[in-house]
N, C-alpha and C. Protein backbone atom coordinates (compact mmCIF):
# COMPACT_ATOMS: atom_id res chain seq x y z
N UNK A 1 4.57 -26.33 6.81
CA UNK A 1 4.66 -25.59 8.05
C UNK A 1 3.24 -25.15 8.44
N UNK A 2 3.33 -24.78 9.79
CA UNK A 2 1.75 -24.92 10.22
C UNK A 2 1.26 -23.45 10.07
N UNK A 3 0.43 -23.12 10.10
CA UNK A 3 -0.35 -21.51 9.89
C UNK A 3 -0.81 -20.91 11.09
N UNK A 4 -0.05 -20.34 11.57
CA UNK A 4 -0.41 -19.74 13.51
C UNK A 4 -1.85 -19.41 13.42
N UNK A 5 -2.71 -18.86 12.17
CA UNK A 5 -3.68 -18.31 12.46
C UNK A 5 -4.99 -19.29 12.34
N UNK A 6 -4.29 -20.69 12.03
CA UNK A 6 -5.85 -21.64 12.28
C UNK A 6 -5.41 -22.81 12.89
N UNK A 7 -6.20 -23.19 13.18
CA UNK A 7 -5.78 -24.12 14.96
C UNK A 7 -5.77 -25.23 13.90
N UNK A 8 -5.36 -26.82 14.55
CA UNK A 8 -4.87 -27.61 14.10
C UNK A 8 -5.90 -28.25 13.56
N UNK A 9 -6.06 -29.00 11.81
CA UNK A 9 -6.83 -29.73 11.96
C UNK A 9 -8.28 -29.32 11.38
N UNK A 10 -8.19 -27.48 11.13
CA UNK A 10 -8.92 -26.79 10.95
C UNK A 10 -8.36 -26.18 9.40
N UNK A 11 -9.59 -25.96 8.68
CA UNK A 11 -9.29 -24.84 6.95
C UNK A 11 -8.98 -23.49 7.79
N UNK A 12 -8.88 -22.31 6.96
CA UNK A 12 -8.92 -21.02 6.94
C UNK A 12 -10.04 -20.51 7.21
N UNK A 13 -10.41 -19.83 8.36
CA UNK A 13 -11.91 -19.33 8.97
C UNK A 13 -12.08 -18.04 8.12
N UNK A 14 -13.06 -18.26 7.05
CA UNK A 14 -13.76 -16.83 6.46
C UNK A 14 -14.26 -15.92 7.42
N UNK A 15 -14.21 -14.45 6.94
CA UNK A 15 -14.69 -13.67 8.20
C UNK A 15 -16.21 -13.82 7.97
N UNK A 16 -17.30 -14.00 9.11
CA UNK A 16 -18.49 -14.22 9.23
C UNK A 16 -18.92 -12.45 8.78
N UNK A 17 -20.44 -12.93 7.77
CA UNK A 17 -20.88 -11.86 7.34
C UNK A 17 -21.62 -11.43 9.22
N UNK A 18 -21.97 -12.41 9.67
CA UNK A 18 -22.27 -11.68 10.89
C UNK A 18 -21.64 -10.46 12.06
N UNK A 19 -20.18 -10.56 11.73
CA UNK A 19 -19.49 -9.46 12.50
C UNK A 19 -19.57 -8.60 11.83
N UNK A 20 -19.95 -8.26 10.61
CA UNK A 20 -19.92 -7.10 9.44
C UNK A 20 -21.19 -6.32 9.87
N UNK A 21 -22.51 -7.45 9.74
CA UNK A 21 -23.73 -6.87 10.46
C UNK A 21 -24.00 -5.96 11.58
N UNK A 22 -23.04 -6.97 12.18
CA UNK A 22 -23.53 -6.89 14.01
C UNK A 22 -22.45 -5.23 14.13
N UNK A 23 -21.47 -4.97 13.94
CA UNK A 23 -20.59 -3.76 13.49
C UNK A 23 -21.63 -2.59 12.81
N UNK A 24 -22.15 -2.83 11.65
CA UNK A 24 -22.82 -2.04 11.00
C UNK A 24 -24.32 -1.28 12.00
N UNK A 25 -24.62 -2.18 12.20
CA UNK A 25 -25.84 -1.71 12.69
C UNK A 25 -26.08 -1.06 14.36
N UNK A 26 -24.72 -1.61 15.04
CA UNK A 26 -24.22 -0.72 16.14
C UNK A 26 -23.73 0.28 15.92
N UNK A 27 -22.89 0.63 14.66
CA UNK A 27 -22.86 2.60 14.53
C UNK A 27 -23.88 2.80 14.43
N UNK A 28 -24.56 2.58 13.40
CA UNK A 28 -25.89 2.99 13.10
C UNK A 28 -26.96 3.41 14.11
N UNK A 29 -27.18 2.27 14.87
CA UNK A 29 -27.86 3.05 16.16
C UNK A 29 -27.32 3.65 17.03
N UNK A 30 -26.17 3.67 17.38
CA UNK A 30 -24.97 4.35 18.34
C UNK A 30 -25.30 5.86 17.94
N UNK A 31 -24.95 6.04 16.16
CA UNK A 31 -24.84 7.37 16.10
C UNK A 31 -25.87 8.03 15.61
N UNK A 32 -26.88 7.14 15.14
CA UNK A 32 -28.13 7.65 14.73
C UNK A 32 -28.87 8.16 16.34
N UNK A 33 -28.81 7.44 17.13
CA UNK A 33 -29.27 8.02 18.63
C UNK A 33 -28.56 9.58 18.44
N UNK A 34 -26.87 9.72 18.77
CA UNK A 34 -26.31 10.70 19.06
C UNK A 34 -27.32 12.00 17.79
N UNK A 35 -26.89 11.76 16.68
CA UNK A 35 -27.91 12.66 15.71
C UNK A 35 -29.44 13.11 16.17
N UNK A 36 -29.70 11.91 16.65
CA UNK A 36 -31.15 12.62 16.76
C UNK A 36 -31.59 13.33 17.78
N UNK A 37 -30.33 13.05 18.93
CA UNK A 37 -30.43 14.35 19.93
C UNK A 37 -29.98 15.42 19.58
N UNK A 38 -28.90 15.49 18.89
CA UNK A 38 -28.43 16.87 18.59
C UNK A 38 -29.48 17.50 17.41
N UNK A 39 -30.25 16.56 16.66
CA UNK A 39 -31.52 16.95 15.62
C UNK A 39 -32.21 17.80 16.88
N UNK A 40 -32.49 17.04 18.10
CA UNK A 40 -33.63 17.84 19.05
C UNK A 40 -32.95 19.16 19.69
N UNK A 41 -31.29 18.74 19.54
CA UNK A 41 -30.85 19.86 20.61
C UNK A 41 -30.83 20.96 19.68
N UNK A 42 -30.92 20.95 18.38
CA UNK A 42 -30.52 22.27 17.51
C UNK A 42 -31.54 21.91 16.49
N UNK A 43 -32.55 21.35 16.72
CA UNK A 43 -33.86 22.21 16.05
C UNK A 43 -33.70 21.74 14.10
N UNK A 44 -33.36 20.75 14.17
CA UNK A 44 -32.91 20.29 12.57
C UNK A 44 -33.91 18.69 12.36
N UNK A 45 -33.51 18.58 10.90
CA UNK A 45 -33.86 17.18 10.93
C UNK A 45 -33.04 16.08 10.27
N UNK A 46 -31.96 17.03 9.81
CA UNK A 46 -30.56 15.78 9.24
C UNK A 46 -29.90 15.56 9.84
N UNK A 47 -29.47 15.89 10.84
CA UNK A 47 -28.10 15.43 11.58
C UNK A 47 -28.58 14.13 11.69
N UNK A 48 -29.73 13.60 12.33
CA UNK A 48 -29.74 12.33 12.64
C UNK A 48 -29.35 11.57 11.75
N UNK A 49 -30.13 11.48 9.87
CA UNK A 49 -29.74 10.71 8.92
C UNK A 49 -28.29 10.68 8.78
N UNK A 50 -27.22 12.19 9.29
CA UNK A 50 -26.03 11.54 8.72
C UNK A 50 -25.65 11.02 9.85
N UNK A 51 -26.07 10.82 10.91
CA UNK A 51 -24.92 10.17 12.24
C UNK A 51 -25.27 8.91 11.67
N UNK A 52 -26.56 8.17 11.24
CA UNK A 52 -26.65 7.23 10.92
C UNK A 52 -25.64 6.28 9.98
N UNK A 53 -25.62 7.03 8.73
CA UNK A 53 -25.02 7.23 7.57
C UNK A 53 -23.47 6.33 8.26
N UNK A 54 -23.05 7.70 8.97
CA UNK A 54 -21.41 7.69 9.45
C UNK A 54 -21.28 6.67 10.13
N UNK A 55 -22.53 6.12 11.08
CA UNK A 55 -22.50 5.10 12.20
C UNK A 55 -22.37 3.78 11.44
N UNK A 56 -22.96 3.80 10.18
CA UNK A 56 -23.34 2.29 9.82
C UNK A 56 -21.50 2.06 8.65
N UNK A 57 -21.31 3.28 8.13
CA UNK A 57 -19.93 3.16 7.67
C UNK A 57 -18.50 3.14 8.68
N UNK A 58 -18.76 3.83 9.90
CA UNK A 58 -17.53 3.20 10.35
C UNK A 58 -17.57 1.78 11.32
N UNK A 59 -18.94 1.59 11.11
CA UNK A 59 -19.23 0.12 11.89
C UNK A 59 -18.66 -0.90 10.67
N UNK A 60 -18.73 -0.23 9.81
CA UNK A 60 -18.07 -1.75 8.32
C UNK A 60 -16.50 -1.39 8.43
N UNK A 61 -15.98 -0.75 8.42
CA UNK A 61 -14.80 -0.17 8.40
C UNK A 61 -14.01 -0.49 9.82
N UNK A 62 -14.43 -0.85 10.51
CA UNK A 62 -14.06 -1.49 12.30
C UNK A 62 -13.95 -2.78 11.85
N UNK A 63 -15.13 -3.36 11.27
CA UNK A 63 -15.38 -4.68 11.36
C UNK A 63 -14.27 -5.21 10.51
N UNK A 64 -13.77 -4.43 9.52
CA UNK A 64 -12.96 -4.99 8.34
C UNK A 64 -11.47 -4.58 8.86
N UNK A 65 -11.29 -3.88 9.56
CA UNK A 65 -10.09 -3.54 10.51
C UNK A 65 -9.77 -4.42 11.36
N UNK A 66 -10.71 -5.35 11.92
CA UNK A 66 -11.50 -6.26 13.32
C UNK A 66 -10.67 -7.76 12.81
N UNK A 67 -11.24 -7.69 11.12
CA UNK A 67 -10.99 -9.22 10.45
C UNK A 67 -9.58 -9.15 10.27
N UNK A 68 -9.06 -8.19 9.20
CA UNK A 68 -7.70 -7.87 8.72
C UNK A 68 -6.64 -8.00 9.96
N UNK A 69 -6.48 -7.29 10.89
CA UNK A 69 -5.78 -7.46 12.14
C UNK A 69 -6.08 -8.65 13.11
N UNK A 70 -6.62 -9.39 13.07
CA UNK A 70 -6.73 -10.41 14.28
C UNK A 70 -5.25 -10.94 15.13
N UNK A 71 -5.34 -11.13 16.36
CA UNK A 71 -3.78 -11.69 16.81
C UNK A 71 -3.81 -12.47 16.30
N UNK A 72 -2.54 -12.52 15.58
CA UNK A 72 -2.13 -14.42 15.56
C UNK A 72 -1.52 -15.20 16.77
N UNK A 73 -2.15 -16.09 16.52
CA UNK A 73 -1.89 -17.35 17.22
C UNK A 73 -2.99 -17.68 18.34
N UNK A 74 -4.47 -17.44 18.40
CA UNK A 74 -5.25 -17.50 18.84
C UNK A 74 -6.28 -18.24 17.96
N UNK A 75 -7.38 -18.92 18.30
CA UNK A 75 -8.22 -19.51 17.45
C UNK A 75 -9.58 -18.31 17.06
N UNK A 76 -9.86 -18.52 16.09
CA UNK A 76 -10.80 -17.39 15.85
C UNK A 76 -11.90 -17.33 16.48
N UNK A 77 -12.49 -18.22 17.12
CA UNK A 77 -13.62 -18.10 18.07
C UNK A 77 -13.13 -18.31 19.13
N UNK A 78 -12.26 -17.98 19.44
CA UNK A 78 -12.35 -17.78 21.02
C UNK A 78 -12.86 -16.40 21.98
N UNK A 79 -13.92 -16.89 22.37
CA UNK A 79 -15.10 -15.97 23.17
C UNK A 79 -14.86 -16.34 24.40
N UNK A 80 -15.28 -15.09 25.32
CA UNK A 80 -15.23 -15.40 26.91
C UNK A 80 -16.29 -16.03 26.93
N UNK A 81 -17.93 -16.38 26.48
CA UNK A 81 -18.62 -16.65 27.00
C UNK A 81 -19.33 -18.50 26.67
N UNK A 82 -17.73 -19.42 26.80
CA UNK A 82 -18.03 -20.62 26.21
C UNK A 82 -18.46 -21.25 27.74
């Protein structure tokens, strides 16, 4: 029987370490920005390291949410921008 989640013809698509990256390093600057204003708005100098911290862990934690859930019955690269 066929496997809804890989198109015909095709193995099992590993999740690319690149969506793990590309996830990680968008909290990271997402919330490392937010930290380091609130570092300027309240006169500190950690908030920024932990928005970072938090940004780059729930960017892995999305990404692995991202892989685990995918719709089935779609091909895994399907991007709007082919």
């Amino acid at each position: 029987m066929d496997n809804p989640e890989t198109a015909p013809g095709q193995g099992p698509n590993p999740a690319p370490a690149r969506e793990y990256v590309n996830y990680a390093i968008g909290g990271l600057i997402a919330w490392g920005l937010i930290g380091w204003g609130l570092d300027l708005l309240l006169d500190t100098r950690w908030i920024a390291f932990l928005g970072a911290l938090l940004g780059a862990t729930a960017g892995l934690f999305l990404a692995r949410h991202h892989v685990r859930h995918r719709r089935r019955g779609f091909p895994p690269h399907d991007e709007i921008d082919h």
